[in-house]
Protein backbone atom coordinates (compact mmCIF):
# COMPACT_ATOMS: atom_id res chain seq x y z
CA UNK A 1 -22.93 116.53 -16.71
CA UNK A 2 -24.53 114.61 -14.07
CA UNK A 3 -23.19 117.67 -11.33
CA UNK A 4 -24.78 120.23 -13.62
CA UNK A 5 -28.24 118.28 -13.37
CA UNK A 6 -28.33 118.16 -9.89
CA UNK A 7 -27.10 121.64 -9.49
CA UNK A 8 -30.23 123.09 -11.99
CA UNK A 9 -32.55 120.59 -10.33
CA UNK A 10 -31.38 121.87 -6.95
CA UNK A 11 -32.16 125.65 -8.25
CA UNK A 12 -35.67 124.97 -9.42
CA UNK A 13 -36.26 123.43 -5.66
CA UNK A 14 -35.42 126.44 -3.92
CA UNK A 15 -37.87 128.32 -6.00
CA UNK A 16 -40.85 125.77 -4.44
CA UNK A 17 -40.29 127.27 -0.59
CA UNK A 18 -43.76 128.43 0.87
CA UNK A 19 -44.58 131.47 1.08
CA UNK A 20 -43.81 133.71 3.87
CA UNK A 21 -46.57 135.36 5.27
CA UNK A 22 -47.89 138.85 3.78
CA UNK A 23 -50.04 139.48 6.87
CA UNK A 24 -48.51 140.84 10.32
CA UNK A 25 -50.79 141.08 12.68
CA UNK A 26 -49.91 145.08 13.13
CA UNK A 27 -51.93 145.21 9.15
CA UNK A 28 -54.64 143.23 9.80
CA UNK A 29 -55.33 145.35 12.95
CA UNK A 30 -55.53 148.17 11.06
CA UNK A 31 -57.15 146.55 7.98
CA UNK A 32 -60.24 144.06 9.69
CA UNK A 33 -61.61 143.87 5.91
CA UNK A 34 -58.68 141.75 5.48
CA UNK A 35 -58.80 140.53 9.02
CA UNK A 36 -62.31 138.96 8.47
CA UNK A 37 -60.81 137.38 5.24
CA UNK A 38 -58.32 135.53 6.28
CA UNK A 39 -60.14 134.28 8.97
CA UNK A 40 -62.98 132.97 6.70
CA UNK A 41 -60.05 131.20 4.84
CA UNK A 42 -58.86 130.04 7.85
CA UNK A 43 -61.81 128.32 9.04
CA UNK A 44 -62.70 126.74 5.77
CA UNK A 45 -59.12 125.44 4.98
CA UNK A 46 -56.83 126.00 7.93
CA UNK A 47 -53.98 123.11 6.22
CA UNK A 48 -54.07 125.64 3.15
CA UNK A 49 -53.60 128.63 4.93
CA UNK A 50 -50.99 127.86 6.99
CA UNK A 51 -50.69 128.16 11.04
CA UNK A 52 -48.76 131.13 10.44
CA UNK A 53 -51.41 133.29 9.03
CA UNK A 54 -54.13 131.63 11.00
CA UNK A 55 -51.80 132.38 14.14
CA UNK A 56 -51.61 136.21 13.04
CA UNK A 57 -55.27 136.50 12.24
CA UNK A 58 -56.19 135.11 15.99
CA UNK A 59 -53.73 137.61 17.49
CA UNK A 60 -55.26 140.55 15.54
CA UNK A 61 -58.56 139.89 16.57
CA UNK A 62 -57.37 139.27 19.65
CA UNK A 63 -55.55 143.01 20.10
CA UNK A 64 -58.88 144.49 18.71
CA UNK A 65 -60.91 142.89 21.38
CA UNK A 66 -58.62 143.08 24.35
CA UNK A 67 -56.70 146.76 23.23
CA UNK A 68 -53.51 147.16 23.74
CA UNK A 69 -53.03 145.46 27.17
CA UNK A 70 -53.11 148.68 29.19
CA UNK A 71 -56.28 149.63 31.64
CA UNK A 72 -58.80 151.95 30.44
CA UNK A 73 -60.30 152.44 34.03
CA UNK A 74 -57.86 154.05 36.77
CA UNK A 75 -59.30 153.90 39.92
CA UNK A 76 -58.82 157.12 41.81
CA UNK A 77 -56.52 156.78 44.90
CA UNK A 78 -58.38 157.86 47.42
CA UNK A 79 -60.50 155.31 49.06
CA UNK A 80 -64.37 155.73 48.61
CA UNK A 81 -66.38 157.44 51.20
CA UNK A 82 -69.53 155.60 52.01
């Protein structure tokens, strides 16, 4: 009796994980409504939110500032003439 206990008490545990986060970064890059959110929660209550979202949320507006890390300006190859 006292195995079965511990056994459902151990079940109803694993049910209590956090969450996992429902935001990648690649969605809130292409969804900045959402993006804005969960930066709003972020700053408000960043213990609630998790450093997992938050982390996400700063790398997504991080690729929408920066791009995608390649140049946009190619500089041609032949040397100015002045």
């Amino acid at each position: 009796m006292k195995q079965m206990t511990m056994l459902i008490g151990l079940a109803l545990l694993s049910g209590c994980s956090p969450s996992q986060s429902s935001d990648s970064v690649d969605f809130l890059v292409a969804h900045p409504d959402r993006l804005r959110e969960v930066e709003r929660q972020c700053d408000s209550d960043h213990a609630k939110m998790g450093a997992a979202e938050c982390n996400a949320a700063s790398e997504a507006r991080h690729r929408l500032f920066m791009g995608n890390g390649k140049p946009v300006y190619t500089p041609s190859k032949e040397p100015p003439k002045f």
